[in-house]
PDB file of N, CA and C in Angstrom:
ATOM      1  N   UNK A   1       6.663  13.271  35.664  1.00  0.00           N
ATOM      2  CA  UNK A   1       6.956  14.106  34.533  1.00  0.00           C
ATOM      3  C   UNK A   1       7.422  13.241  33.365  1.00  0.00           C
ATOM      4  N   UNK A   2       7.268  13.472  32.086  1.00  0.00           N
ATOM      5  CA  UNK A   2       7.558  13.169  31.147  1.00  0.00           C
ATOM      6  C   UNK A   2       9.032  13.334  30.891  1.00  0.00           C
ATOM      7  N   UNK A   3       9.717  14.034  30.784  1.00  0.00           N
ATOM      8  CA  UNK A   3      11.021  13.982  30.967  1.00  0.00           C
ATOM      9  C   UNK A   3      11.933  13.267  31.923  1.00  0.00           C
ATOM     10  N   UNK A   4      11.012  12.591  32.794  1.00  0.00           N
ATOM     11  CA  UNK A   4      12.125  11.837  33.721  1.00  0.00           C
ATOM     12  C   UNK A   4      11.974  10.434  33.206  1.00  0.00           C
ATOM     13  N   UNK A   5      10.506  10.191  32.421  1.00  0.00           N
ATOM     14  CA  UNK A   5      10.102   8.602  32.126  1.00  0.00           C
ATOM     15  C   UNK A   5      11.304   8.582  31.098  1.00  0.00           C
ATOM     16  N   UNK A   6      11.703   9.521  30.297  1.00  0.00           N
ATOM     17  CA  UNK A   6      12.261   9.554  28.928  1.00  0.00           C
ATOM     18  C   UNK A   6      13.842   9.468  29.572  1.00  0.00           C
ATOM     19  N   UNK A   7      13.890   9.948  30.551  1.00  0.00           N
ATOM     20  CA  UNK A   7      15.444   9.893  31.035  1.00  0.00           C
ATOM     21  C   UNK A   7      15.615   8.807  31.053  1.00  0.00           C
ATOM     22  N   UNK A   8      14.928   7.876  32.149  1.00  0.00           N
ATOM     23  CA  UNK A   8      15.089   6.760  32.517  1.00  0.00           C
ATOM     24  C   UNK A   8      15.011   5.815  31.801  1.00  0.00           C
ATOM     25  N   UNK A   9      14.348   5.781  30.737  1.00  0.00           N
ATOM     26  CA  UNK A   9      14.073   4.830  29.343  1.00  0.00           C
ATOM     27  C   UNK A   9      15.525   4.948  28.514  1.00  0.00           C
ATOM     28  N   UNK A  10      15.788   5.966  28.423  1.00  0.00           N
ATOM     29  CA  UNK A  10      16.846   6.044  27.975  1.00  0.00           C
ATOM     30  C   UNK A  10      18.112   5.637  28.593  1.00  0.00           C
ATOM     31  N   UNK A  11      18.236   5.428  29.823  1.00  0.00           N
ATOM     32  CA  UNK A  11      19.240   5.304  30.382  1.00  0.00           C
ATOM     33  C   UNK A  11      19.222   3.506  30.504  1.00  0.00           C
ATOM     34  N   UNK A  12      17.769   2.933  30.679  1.00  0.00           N
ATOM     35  CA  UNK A  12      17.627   1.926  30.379  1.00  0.00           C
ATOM     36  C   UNK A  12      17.841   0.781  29.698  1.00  0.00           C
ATOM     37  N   UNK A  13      17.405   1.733  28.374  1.00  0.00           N
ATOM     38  CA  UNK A  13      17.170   0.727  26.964  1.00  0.00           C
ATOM     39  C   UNK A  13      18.776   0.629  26.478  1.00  0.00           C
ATOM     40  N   UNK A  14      20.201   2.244  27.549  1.00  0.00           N
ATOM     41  CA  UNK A  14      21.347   1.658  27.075  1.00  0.00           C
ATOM     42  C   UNK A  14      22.244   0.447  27.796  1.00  0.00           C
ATOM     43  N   UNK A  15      21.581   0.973  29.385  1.00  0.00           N
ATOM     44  CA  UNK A  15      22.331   0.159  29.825  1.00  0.00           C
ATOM     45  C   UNK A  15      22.127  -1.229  30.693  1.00  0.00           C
ATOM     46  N   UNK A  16      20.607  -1.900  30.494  1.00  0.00           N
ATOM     47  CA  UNK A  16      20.379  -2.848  30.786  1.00  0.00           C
ATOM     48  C   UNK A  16      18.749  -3.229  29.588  1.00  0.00           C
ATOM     49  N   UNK A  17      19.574  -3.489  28.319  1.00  0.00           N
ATOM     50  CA  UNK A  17      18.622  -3.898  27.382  1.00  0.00           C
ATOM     51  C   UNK A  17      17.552  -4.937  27.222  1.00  0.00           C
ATOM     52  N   UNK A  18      18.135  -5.870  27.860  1.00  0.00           N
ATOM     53  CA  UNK A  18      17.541  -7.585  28.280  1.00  0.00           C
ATOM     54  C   UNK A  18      16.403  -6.603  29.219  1.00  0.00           C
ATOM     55  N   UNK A  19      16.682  -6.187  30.411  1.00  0.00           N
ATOM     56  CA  UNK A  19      15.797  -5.872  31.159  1.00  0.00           C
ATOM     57  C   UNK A  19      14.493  -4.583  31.115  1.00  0.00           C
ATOM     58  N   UNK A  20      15.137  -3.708  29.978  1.00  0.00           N
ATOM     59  CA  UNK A  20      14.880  -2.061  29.981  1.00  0.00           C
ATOM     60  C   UNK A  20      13.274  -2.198  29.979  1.00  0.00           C
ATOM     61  N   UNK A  21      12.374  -2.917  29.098  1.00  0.00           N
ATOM     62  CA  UNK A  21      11.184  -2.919  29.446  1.00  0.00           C
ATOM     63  C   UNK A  21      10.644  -3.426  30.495  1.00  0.00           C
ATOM     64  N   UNK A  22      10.779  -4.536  31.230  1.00  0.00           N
ATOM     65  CA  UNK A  22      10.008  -4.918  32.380  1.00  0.00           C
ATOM     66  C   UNK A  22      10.398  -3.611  33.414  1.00  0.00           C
ATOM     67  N   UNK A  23      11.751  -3.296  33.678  1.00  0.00           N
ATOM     68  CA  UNK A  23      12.041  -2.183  34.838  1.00  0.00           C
ATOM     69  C   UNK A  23      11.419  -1.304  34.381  1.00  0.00           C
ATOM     70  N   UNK A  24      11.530  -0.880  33.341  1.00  0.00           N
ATOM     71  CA  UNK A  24      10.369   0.654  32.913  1.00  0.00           C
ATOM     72  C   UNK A  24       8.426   0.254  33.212  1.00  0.00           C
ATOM     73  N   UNK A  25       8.375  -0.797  33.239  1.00  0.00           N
ATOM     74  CA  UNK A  25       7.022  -1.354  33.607  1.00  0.00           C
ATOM     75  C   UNK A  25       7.054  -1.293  34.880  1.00  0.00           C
ATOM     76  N   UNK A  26       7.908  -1.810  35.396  1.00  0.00           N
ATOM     77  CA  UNK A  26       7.665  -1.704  37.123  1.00  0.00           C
ATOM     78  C   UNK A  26       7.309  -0.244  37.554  1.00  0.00           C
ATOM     79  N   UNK A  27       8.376   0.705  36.764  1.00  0.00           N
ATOM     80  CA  UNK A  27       8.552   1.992  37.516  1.00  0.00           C
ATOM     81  C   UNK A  27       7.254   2.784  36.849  1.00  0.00           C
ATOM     82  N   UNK A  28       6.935   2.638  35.942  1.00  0.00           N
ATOM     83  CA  UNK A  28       5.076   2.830  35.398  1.00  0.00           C
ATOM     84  C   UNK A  28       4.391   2.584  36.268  1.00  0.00           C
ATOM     85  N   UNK A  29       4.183   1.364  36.745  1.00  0.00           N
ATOM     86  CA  UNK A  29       3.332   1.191  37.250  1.00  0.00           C
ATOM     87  C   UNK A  29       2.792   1.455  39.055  1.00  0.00           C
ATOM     88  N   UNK A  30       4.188   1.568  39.594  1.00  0.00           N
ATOM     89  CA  UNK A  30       4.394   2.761  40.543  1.00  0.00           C
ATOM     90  C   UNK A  30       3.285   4.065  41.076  1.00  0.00           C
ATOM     91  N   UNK A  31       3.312   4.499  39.558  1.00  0.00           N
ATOM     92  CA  UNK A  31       2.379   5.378  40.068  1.00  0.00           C
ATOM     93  C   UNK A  31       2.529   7.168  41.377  1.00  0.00           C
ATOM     94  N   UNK A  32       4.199   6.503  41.167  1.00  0.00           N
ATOM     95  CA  UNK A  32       4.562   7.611  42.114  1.00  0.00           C
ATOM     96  C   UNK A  32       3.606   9.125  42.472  1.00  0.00           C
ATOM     97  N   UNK A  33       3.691   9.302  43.849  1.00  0.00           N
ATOM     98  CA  UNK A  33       3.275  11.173  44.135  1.00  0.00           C
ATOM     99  C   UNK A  33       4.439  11.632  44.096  1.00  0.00           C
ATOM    100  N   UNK A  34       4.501  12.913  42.783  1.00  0.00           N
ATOM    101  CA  UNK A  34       5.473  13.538  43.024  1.00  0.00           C
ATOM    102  C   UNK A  34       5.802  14.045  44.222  1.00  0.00           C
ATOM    103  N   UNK A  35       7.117  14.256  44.577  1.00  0.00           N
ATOM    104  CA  UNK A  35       8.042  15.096  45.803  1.00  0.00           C
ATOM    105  C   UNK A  35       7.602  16.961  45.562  1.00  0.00           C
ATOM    106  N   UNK A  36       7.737  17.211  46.948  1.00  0.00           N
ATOM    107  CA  UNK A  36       7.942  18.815  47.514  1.00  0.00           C
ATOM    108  C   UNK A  36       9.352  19.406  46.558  1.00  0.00           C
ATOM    109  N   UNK A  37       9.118  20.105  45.617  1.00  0.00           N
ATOM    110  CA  UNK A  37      10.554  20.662  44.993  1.00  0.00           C
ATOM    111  C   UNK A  37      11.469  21.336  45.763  1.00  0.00           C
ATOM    112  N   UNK A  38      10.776  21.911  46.793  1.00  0.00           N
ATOM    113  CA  UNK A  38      11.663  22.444  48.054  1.00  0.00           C
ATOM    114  C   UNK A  38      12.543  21.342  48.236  1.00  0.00           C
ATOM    115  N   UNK A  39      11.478  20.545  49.123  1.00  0.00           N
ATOM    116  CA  UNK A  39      12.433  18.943  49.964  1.00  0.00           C
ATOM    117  C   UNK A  39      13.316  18.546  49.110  1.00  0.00           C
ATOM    118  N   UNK A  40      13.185  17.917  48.034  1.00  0.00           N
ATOM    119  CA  UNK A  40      13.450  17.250  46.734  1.00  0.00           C
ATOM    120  C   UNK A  40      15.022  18.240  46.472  1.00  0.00           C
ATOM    121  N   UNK A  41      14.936  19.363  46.330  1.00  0.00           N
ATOM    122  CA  UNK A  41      16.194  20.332  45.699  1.00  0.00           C
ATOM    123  C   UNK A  41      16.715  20.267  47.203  1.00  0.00           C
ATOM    124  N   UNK A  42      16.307  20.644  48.129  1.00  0.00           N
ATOM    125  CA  UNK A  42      17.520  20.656  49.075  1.00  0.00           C
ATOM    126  C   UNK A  42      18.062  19.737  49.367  1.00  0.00           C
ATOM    127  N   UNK A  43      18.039  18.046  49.743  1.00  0.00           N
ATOM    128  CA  UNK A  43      18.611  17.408  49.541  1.00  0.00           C
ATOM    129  C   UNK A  43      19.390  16.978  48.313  1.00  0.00           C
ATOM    130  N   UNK A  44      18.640  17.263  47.070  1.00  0.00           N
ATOM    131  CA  UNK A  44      19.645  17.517  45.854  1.00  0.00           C
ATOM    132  C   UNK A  44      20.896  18.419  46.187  1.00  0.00           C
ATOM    133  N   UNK A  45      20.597  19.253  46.776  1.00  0.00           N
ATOM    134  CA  UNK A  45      21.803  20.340  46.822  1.00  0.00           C
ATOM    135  C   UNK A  45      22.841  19.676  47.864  1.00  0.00           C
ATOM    136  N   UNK A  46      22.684  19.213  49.025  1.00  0.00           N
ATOM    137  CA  UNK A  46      23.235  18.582  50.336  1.00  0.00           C
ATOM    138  C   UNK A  46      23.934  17.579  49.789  1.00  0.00           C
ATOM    139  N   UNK A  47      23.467  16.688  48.615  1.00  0.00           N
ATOM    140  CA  UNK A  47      24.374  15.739  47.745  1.00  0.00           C
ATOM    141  C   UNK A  47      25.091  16.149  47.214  1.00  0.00           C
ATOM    142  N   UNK A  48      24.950  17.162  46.584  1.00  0.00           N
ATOM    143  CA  UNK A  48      25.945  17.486  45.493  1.00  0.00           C
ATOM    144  C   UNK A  48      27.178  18.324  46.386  1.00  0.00           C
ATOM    145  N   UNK A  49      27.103  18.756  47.387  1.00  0.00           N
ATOM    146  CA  UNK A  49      27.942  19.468  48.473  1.00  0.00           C
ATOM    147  C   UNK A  49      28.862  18.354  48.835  1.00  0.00           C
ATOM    148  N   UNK A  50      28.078  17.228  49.480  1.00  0.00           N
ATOM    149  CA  UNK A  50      28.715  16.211  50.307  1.00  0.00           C
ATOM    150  C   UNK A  50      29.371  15.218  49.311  1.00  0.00           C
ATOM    151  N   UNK A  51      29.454  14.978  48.122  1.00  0.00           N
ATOM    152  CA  UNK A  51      30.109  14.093  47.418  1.00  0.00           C
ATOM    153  C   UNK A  51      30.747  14.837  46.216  1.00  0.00           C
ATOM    154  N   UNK A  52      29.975  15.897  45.873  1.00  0.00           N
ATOM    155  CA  UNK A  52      30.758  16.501  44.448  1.00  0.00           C
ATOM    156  C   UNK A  52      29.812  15.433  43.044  1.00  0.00           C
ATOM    157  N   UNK A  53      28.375  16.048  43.339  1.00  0.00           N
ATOM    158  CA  UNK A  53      27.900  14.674  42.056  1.00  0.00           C
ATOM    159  C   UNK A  53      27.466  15.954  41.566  1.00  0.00           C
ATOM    160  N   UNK A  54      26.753  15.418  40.659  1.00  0.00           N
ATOM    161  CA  UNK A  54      25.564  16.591  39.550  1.00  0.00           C
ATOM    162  C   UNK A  54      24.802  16.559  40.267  1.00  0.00           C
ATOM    163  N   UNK A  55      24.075  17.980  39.867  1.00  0.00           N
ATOM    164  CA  UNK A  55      22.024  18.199  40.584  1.00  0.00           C
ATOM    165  C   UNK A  55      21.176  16.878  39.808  1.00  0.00           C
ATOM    166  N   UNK A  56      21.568  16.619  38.697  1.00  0.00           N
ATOM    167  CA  UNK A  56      21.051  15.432  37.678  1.00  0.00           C
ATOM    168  C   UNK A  56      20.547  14.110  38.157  1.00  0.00           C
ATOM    169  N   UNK A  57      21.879  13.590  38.972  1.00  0.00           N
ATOM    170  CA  UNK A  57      21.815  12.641  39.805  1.00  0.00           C
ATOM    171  C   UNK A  57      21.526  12.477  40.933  1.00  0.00           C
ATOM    172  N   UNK A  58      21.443  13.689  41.751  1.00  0.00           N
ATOM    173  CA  UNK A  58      21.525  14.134  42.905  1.00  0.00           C
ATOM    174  C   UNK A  58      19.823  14.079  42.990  1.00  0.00           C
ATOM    175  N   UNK A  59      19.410  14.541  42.392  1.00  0.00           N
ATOM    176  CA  UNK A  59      18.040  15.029  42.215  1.00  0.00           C
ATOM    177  C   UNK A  59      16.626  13.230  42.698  1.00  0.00           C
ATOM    178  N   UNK A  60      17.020  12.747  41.744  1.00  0.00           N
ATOM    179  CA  UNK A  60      16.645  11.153  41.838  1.00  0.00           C
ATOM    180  C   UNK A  60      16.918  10.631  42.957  1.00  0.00           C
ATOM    181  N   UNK A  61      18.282  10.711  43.532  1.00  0.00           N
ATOM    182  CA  UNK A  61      18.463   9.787  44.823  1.00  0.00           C
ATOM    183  C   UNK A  61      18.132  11.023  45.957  1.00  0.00           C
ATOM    184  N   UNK A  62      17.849  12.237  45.603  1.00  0.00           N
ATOM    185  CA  UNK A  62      17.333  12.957  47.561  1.00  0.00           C
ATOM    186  C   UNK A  62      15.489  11.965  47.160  1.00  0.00           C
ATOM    187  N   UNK A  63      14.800  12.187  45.946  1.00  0.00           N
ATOM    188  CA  UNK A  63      13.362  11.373  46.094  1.00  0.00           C
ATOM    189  C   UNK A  63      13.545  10.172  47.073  1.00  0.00           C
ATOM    190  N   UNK A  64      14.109   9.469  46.390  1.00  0.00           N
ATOM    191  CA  UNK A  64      14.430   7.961  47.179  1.00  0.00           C
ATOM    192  C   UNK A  64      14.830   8.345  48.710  1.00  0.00           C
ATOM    193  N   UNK A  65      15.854   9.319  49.180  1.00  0.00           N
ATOM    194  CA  UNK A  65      16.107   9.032  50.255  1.00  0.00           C
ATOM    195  C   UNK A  65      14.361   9.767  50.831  1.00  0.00           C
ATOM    196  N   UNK A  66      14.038  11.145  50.487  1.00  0.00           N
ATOM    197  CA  UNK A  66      12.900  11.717  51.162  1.00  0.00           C
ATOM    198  C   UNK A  66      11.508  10.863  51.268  1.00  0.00           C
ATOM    199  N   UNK A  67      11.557   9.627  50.453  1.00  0.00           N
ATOM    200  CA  UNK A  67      10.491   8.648  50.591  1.00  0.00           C
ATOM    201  C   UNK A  67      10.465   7.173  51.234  1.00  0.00           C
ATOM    202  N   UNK A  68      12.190   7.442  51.645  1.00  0.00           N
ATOM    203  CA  UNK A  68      12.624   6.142  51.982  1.00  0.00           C
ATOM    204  C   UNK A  68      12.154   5.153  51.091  1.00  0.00           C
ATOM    205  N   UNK A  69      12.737   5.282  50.165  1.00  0.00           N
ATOM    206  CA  UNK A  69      12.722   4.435  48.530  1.00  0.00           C
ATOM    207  C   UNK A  69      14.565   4.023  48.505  1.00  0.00           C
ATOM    208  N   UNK A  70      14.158   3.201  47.180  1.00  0.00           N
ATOM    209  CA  UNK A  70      15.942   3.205  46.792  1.00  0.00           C
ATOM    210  C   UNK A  70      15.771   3.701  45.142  1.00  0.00           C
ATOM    211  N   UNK A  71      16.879   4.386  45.018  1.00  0.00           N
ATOM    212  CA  UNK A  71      17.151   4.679  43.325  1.00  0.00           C
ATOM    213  C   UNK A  71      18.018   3.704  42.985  1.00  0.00           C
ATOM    214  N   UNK A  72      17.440   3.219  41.876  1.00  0.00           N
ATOM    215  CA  UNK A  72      17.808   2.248  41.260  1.00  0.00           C
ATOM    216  C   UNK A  72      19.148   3.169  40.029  1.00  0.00           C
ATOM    217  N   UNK A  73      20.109   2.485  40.368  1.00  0.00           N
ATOM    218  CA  UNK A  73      21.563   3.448  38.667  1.00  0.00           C
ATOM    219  C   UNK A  73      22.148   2.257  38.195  1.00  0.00           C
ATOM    220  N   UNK A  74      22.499   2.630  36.589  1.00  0.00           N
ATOM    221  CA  UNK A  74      23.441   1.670  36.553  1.00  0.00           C
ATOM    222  C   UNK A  74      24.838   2.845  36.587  1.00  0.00           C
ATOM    223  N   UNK A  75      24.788   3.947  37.098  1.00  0.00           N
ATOM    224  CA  UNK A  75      25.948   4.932  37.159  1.00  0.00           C
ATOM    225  C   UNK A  75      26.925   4.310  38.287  1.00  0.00           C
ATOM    226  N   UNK A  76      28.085   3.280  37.998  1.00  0.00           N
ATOM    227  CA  UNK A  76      29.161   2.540  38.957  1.00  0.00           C
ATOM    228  C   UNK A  76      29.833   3.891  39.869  1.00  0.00           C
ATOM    229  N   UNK A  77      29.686   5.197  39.153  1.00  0.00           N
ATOM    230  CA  UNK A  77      30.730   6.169  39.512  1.00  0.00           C
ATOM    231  C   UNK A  77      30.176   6.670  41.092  1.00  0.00           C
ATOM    232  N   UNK A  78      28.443   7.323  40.182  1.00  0.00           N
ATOM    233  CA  UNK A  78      27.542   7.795  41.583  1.00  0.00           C
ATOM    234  C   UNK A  78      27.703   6.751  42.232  1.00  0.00           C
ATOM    235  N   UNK A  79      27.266   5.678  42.177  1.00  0.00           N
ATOM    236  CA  UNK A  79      26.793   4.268  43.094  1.00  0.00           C
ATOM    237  C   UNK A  79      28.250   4.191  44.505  1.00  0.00           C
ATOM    238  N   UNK A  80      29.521   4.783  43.764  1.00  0.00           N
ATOM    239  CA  UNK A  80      30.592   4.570  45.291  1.00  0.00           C
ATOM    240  C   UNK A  80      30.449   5.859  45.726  1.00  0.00           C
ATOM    241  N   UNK A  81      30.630   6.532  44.785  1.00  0.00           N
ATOM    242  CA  UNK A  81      30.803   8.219  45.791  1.00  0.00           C
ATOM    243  C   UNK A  81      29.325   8.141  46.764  1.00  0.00           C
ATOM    244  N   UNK A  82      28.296   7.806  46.548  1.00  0.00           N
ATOM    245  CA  UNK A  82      27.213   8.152  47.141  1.00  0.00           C
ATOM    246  C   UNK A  82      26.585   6.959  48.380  1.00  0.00           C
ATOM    247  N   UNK A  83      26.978   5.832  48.211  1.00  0.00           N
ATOM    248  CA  UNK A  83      26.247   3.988  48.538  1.00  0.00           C
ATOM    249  C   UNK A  83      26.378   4.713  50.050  1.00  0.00           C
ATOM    250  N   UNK A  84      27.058   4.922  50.449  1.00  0.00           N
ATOM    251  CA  UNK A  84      27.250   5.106  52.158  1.00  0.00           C
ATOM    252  C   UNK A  84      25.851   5.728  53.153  1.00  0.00           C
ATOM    253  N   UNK A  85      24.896   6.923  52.179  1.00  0.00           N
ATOM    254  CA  UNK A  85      24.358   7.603  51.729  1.00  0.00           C
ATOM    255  C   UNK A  85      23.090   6.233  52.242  1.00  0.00           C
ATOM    256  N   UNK A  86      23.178   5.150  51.689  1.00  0.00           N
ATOM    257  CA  UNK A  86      21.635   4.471  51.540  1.00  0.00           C
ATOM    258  C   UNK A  86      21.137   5.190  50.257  1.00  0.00           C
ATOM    259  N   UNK A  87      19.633   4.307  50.352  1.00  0.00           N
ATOM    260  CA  UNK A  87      18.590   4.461  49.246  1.00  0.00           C
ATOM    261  C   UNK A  87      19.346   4.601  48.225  1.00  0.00           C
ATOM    262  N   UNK A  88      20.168   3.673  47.100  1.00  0.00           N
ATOM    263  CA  UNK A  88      20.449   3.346  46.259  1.00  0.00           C
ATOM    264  C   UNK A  88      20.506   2.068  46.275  1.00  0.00           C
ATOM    265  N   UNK A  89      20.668   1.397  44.816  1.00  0.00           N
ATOM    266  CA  UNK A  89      21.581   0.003  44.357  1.00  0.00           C
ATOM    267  C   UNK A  89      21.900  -0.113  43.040  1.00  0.00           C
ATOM    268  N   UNK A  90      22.533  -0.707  42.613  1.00  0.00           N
ATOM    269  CA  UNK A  90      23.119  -0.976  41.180  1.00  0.00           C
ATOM    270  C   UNK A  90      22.100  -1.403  40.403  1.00  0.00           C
ATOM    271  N   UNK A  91      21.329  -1.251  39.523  1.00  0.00           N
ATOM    272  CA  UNK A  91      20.518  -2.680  38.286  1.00  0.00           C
ATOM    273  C   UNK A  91      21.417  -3.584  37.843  1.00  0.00           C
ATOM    274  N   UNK A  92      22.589  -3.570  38.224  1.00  0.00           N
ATOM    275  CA  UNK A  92      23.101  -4.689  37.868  1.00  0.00           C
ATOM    276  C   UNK A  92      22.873  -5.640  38.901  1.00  0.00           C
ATOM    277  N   UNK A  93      22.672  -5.414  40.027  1.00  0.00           N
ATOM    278  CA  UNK A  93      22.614  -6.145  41.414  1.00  0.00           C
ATOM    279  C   UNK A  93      21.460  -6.319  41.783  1.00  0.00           C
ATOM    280  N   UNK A  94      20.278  -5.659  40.709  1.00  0.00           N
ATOM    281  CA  UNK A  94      19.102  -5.626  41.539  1.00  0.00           C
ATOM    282  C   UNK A  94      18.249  -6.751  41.048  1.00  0.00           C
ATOM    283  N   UNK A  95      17.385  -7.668  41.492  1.00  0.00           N
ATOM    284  CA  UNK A  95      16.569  -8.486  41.015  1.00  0.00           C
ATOM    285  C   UNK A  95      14.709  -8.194  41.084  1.00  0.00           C
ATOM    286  N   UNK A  96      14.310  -8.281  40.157  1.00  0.00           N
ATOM    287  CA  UNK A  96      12.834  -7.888  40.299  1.00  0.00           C
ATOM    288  C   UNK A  96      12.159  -8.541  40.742  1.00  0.00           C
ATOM    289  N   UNK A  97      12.339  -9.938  40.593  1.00  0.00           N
ATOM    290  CA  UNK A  97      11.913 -11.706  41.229  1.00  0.00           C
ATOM    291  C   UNK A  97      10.912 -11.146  42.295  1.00  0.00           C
ATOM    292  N   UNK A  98      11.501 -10.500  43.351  1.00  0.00           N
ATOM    293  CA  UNK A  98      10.785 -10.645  44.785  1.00  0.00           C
ATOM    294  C   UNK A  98       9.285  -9.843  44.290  1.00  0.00           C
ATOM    295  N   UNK A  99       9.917  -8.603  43.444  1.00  0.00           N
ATOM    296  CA  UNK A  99       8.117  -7.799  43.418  1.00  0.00           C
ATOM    297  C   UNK A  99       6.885  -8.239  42.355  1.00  0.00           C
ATOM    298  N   UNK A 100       7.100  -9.334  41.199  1.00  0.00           N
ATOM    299  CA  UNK A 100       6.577  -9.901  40.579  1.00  0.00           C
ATOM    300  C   UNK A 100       5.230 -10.886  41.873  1.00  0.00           C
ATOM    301  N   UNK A 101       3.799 -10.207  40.816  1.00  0.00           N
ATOM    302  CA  UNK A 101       2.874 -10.850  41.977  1.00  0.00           C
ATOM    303  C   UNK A 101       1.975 -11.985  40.560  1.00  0.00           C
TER     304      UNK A 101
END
């Protein structure tokens, strides 16, 4: 969806500027199949129960966990309430090095 490229660009270009275009290239080029909105919202919902986050955030990391992916945040807040959880990591921690072909 168009609104999530725009989320993420945005969330990007504030909080890892040096990097915001190559990671927005990676995640372009991805190519993702969208998720089951069923699957997708009920684990959204099961997050937001079990930690107290937003559907916002919640929403991004049930994809990752239902694809066995990781969501990439630079959100420090989600990243503790949730890390225990799996399928996350920081962009501050993350390096692209390995997927560059």
């Amino acid at each position: 969806m168009i609104a999530d490229k725009l989320s993420i660009g945005n969330i990007l270009g504030m909080k890892q500027p040096s990097l915001a275009g190559e990671l927005m290239q990676i995640l372009v080029d991805y190519r993702f199949e969208e998720e089951s909105n069923a699957t997708t919202y009920a684990k959204a919902f099961e997050l937001m129960r079990k930690f107290k986050v937003t559907f916002y955030d919640a929403v991004y990391h049930a994809v990752a966990i239902n694809r066995s992916g990781t969501m990439l945040t630079a959100d420090d807040i989600y990243f503790r309430k949730t890390s225990r959880t799996g399928h996350i990591a920081l962009i501050s921690n993350w390096s692209s090095a390995p997927f560059r072909t």
